[in-house]
C-alpha atoms as a PDB file:
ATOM      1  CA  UNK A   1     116.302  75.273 104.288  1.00  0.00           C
ATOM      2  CA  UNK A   2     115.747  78.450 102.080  1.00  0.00           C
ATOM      3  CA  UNK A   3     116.896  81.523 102.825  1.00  0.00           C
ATOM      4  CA  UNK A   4     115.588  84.035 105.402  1.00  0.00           C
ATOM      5  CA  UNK A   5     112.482  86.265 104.141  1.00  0.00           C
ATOM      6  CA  UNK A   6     113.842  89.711 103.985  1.00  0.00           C
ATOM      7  CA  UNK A   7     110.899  91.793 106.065  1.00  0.00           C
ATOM      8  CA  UNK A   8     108.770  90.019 108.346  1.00  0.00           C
ATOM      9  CA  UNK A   9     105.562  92.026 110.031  1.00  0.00           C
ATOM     10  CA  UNK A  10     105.988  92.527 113.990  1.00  0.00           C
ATOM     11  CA  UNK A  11     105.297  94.614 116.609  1.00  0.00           C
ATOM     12  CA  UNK A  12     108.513  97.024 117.033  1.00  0.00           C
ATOM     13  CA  UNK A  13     109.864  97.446 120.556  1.00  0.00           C
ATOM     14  CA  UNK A  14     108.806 101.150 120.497  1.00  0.00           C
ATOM     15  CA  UNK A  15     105.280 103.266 121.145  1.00  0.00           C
ATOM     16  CA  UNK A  16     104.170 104.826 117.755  1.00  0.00           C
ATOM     17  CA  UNK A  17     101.597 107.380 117.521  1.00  0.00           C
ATOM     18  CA  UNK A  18      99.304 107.821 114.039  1.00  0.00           C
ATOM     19  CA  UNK A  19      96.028 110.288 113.775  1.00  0.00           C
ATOM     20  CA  UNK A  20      92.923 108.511 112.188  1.00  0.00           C
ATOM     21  CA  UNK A  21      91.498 111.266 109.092  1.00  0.00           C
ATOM     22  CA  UNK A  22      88.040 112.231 109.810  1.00  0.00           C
ATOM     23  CA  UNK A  23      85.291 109.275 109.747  1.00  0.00           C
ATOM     24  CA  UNK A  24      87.758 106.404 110.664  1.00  0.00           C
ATOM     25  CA  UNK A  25      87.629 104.612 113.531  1.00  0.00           C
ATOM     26  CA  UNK A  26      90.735 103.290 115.008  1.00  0.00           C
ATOM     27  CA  UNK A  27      90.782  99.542 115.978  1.00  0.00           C
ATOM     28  CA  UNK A  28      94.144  97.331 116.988  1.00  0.00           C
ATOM     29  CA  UNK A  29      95.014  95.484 114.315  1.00  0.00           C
ATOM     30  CA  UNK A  30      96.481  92.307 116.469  1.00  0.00           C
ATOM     31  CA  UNK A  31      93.598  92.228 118.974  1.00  0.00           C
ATOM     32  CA  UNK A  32      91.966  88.702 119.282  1.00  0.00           C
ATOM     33  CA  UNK A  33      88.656  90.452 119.669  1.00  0.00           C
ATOM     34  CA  UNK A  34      89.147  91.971 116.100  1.00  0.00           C
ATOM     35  CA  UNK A  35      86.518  90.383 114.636  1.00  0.00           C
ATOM     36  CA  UNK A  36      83.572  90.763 116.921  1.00  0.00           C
ATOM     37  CA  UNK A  37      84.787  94.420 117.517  1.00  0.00           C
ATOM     38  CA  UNK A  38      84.398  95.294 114.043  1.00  0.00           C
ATOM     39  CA  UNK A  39      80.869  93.805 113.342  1.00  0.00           C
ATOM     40  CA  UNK A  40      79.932  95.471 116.620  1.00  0.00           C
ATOM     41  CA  UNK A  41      81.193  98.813 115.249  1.00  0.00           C
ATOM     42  CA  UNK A  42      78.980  98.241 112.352  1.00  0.00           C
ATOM     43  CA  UNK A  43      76.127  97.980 114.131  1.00  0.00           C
ATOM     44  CA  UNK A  44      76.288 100.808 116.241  1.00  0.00           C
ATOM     45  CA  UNK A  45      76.232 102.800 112.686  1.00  0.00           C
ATOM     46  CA  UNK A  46      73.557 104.668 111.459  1.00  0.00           C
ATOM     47  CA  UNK A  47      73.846 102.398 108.469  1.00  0.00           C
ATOM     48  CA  UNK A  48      72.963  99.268 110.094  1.00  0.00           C
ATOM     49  CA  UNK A  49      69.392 100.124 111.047  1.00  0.00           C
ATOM     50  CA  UNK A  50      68.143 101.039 107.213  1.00  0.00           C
ATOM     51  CA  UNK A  51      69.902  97.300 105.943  1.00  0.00           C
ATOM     52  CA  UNK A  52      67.690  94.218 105.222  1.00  0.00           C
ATOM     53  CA  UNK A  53      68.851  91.165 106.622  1.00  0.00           C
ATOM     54  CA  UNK A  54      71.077  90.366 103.042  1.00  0.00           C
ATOM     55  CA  UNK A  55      72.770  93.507 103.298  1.00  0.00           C
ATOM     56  CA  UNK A  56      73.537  93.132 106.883  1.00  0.00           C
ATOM     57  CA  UNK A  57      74.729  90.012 106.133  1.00  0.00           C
ATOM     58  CA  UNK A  58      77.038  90.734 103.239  1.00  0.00           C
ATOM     59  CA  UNK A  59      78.324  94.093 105.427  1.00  0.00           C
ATOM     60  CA  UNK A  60      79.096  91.282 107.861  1.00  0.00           C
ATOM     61  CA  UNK A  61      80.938  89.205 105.446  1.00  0.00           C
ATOM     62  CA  UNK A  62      82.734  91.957 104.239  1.00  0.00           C
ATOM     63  CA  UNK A  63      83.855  93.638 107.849  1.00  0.00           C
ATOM     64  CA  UNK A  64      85.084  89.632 108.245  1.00  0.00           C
ATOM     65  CA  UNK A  65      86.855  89.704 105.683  1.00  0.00           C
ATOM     66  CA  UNK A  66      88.993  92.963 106.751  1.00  0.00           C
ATOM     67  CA  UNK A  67      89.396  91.212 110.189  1.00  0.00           C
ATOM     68  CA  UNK A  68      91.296  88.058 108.217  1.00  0.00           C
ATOM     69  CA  UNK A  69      93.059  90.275 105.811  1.00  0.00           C
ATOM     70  CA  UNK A  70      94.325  92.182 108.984  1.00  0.00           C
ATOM     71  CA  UNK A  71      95.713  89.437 110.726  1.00  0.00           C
ATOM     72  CA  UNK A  72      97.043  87.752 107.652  1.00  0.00           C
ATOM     73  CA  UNK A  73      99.349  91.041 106.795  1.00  0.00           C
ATOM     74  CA  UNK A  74     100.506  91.533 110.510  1.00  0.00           C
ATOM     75  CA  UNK A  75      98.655  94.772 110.918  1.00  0.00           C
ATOM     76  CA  UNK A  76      99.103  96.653 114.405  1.00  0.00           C
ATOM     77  CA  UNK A  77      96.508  98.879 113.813  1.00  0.00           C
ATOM     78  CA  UNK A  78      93.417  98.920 111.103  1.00  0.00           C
ATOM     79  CA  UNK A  79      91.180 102.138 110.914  1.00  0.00           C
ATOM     80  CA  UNK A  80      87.614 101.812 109.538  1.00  0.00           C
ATOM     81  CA  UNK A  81      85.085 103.963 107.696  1.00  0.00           C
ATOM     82  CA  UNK A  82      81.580 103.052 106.639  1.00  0.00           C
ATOM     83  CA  UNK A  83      79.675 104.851 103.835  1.00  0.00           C
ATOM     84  CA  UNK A  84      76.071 104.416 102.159  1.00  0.00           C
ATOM     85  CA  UNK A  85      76.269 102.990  98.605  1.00  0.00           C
ATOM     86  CA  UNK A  86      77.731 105.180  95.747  1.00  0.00           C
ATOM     87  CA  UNK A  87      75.311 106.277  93.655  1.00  0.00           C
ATOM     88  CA  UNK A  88      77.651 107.096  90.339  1.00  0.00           C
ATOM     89  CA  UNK A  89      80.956 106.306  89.254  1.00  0.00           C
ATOM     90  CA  UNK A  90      83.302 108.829  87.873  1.00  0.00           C
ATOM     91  CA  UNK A  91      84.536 108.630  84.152  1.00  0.00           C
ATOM     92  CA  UNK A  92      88.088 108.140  85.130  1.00  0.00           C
ATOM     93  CA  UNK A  93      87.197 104.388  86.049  1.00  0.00           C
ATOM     94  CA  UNK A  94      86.273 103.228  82.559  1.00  0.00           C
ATOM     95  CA  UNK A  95      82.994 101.470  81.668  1.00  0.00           C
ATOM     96  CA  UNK A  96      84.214  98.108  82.960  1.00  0.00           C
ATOM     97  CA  UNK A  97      84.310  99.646  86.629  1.00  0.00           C
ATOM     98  CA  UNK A  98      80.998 101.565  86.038  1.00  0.00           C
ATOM     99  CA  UNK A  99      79.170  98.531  85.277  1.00  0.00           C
ATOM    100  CA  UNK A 100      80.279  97.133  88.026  1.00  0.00           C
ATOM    101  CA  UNK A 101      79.889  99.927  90.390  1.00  0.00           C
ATOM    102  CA  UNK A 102      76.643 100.135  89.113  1.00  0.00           C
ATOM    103  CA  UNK A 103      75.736  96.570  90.005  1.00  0.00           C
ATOM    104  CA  UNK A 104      77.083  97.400  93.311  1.00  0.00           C
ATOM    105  CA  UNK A 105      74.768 100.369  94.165  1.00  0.00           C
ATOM    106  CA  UNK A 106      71.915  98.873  93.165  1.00  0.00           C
ATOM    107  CA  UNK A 107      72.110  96.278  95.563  1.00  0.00           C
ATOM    108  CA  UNK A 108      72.921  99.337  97.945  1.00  0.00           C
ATOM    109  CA  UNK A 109      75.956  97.812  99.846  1.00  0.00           C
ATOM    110  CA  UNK A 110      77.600 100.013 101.979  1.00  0.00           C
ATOM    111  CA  UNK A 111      81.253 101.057 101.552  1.00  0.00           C
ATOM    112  CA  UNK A 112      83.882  99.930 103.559  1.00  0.00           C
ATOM    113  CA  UNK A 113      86.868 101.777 103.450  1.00  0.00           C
ATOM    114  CA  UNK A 114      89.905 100.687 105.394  1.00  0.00           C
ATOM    115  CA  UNK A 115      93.597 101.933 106.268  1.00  0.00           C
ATOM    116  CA  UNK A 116      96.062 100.187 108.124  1.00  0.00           C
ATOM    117  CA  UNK A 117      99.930  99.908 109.344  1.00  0.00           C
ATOM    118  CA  UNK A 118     101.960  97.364 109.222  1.00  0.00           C
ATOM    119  CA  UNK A 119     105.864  97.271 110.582  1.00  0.00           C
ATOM    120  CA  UNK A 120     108.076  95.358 108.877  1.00  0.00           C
ATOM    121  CA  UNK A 121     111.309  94.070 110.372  1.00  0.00           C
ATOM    122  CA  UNK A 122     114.161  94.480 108.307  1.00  0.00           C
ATOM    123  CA  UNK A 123     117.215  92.629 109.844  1.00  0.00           C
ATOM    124  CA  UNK A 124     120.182  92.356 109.571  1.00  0.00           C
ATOM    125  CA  UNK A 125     119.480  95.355 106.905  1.00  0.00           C
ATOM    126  CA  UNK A 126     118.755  98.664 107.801  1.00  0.00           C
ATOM    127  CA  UNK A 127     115.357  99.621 106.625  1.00  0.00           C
ATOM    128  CA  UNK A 128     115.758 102.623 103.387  1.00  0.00           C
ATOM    129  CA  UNK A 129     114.242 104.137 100.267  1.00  0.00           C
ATOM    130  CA  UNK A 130     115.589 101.066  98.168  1.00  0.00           C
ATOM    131  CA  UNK A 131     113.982  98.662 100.635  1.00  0.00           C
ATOM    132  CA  UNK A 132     110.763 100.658 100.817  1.00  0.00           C
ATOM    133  CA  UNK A 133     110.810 100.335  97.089  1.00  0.00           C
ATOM    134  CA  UNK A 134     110.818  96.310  97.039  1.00  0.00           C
ATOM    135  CA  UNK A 135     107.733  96.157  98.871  1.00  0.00           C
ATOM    136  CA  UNK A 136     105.745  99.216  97.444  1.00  0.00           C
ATOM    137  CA  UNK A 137     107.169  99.564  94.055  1.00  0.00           C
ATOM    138  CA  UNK A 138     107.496 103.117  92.792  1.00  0.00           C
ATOM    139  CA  UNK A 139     109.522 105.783  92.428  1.00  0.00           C
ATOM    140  CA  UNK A 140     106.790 108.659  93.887  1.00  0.00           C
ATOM    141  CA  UNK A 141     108.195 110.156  97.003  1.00  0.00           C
ATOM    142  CA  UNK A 142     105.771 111.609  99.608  1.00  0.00           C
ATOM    143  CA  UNK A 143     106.839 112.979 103.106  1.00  0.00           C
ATOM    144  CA  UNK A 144     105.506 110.845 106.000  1.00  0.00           C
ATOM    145  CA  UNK A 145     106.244 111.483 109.696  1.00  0.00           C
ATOM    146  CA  UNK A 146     109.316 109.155 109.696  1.00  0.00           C
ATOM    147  CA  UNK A 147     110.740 111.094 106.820  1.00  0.00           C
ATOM    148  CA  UNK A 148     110.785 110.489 103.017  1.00  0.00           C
ATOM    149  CA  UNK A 149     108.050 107.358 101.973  1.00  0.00           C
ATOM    150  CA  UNK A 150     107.061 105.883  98.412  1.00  0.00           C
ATOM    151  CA  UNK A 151     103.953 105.945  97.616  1.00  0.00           C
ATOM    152  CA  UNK A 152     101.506 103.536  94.632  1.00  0.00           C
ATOM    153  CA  UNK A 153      98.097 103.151  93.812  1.00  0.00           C
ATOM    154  CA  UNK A 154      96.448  99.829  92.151  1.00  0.00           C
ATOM    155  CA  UNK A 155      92.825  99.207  91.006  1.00  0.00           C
ATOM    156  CA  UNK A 156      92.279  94.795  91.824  1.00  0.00           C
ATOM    157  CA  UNK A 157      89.611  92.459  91.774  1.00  0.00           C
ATOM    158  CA  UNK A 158      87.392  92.308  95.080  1.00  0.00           C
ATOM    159  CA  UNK A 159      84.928  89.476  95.818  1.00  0.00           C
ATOM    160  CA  UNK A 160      81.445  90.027  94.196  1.00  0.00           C
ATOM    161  CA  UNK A 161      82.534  91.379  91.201  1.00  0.00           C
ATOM    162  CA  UNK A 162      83.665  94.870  92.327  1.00  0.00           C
ATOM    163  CA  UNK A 163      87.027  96.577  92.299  1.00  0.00           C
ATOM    164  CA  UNK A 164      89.163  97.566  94.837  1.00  0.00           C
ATOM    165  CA  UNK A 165      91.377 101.240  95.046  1.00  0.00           C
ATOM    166  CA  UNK A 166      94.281 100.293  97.060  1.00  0.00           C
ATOM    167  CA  UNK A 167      96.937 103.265  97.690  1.00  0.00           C
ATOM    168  CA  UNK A 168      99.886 102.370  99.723  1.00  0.00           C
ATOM    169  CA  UNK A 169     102.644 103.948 101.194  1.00  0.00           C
ATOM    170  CA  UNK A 170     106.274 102.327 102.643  1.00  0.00           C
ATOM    171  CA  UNK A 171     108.655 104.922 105.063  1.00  0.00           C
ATOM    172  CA  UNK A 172     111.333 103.745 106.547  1.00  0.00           C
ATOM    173  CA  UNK A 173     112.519 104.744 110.151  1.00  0.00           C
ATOM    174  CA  UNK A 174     115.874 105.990 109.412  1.00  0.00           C
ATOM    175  CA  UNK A 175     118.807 104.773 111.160  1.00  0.00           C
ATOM    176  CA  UNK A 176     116.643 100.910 112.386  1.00  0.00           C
ATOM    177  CA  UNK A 177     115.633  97.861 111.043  1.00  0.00           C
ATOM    178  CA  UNK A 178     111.943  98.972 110.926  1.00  0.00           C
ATOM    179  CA  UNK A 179     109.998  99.713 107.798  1.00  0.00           C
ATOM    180  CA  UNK A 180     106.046 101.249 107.988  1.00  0.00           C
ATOM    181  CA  UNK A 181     104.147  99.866 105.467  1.00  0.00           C
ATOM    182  CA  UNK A 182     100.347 102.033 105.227  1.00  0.00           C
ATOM    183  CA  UNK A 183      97.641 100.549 102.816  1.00  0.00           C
ATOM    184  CA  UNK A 184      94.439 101.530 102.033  1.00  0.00           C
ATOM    185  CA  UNK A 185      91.693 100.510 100.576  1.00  0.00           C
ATOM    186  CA  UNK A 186      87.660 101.247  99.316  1.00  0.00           C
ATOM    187  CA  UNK A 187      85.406  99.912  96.743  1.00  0.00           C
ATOM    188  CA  UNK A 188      83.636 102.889  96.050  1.00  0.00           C
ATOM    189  CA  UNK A 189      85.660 104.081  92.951  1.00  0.00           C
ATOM    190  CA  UNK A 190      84.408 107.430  93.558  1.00  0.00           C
ATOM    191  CA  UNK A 191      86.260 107.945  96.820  1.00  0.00           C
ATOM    192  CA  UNK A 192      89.610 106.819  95.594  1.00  0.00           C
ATOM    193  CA  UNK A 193      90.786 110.483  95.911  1.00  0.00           C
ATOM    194  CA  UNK A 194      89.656 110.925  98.868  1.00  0.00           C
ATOM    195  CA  UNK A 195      91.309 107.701 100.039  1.00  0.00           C
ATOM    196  CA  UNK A 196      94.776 108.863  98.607  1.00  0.00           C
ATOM    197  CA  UNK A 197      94.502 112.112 100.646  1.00  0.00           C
ATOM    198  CA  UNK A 198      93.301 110.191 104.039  1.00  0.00           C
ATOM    199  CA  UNK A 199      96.146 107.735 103.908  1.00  0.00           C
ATOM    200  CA  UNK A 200      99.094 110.294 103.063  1.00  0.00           C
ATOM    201  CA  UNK A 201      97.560 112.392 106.049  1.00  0.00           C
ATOM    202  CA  UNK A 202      97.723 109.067 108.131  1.00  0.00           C
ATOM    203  CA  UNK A 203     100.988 108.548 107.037  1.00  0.00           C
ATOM    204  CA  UNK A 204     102.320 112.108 107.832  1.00  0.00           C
ATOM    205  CA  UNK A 205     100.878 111.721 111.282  1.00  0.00           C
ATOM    206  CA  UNK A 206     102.929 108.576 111.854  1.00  0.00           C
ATOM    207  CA  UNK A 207     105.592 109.305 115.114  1.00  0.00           C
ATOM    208  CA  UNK A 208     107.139 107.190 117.372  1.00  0.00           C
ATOM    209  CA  UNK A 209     109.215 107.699 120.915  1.00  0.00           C
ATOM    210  CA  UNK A 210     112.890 105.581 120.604  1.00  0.00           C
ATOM    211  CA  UNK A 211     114.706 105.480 123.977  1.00  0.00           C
ATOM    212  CA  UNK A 212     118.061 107.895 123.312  1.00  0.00           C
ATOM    213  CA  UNK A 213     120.761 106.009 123.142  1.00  0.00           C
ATOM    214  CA  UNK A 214     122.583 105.418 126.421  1.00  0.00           C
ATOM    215  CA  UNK A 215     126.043 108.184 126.532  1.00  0.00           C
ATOM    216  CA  UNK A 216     129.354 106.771 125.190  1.00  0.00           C
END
């Protein structure tokens, strides 16, 4: 047999508390009724009414698609935000991206921004900085409300032809076997700022209540 994985997502035997940033809408992440909870969120939006059926339908196939990713990283929790089409892409994305962002808009799908947490078990080692580093590699520090996180950003290929701003952030919780792993991710190219500051705000929020330890 090969050897153990060294981080496996679960649910840590402690409560955890995290604010969602303005807009989001906070969803568990492990809930068998992901799913149908998410395309019912979408269509309670305001967006939903304005959509011909082949929007609806790819806004469905894309809320789907968050609900598999979800499950398939471990995530405990998975906060959503829906948006009307950009209209422009900023400079900083290159022409490559604005062609495709352009594409995008015209066909007026609406942008689905996501962020969720995912704990990582880290035994027999005690979760750190140099761990945190393996799975989000960089060498940015940004505070958190475990303690010190690392922080990267990526631009990736999304289905359809778009691209993908995915910012993610790794804390440990010092003294445990429990890593924090944030991610998040839009396709509008335009809000990746705005994406960056939501999920280090989500990430400073993060708390959670261990038991003291029993005396002597």
């Amino acid at each position: 047999p090969g050897a153990p994985a060294p981080v496996a997502p679960a649910r840590p035997p402690f409560a955890f508390t995290a604010t969602a940033p303005p807009g989001y809408e906070a969803l568990r992440g492990d809930a068998p009724s992901l799913r149908d909870d998410l395309l019912a969120l979408v269509a309670r939006t305001d967006l939903w009414p304005a959509l011909d059926e082949r929007r609806r339908r790819g806004l469905a196939a894309t809320v789907s698609a968050v609900a598999d990713a979800t499950q398939l990283t471990g995530a405990v929790a998975v906060l959503v935000r829906f948006a009307e089409a950009p209209t422009t892409t900023g400079a900083r994305a290159g022409a490559r991206a604005g062609a495709r962002a352009g594409a995008r808009a015209g066909a007026g799908a609406p942008d689905v921004s996501t962020l969720s947490l995912t704990w990582l078990r880290t035994a027999p080692v005690l979760a750190d900085l140099d761990l945190a580093r393996l799975v989000v590699p960089s060498q940015e520090q940004v505070p958190t409300g475990l303690g010190p996180g690392v922080v990267a950003r990526r631009i990736e290929d999304a289905p359809g032809g778009q691209e993908r701003v995915t910012p993610q952030v790794a804390a440990p919780l010092p003294g445990s076997t429990w890593l924090a792993v944030l991610t998040g991710s839009t396709t509008d190219l335009d809000r990746a700022p705005a994406m960056d500051d939501a999920l280090l705000a989500f990430a400073a929020s993060l708390r959670v209540d261990r038991p003291a330890p029993a005396p002597g």
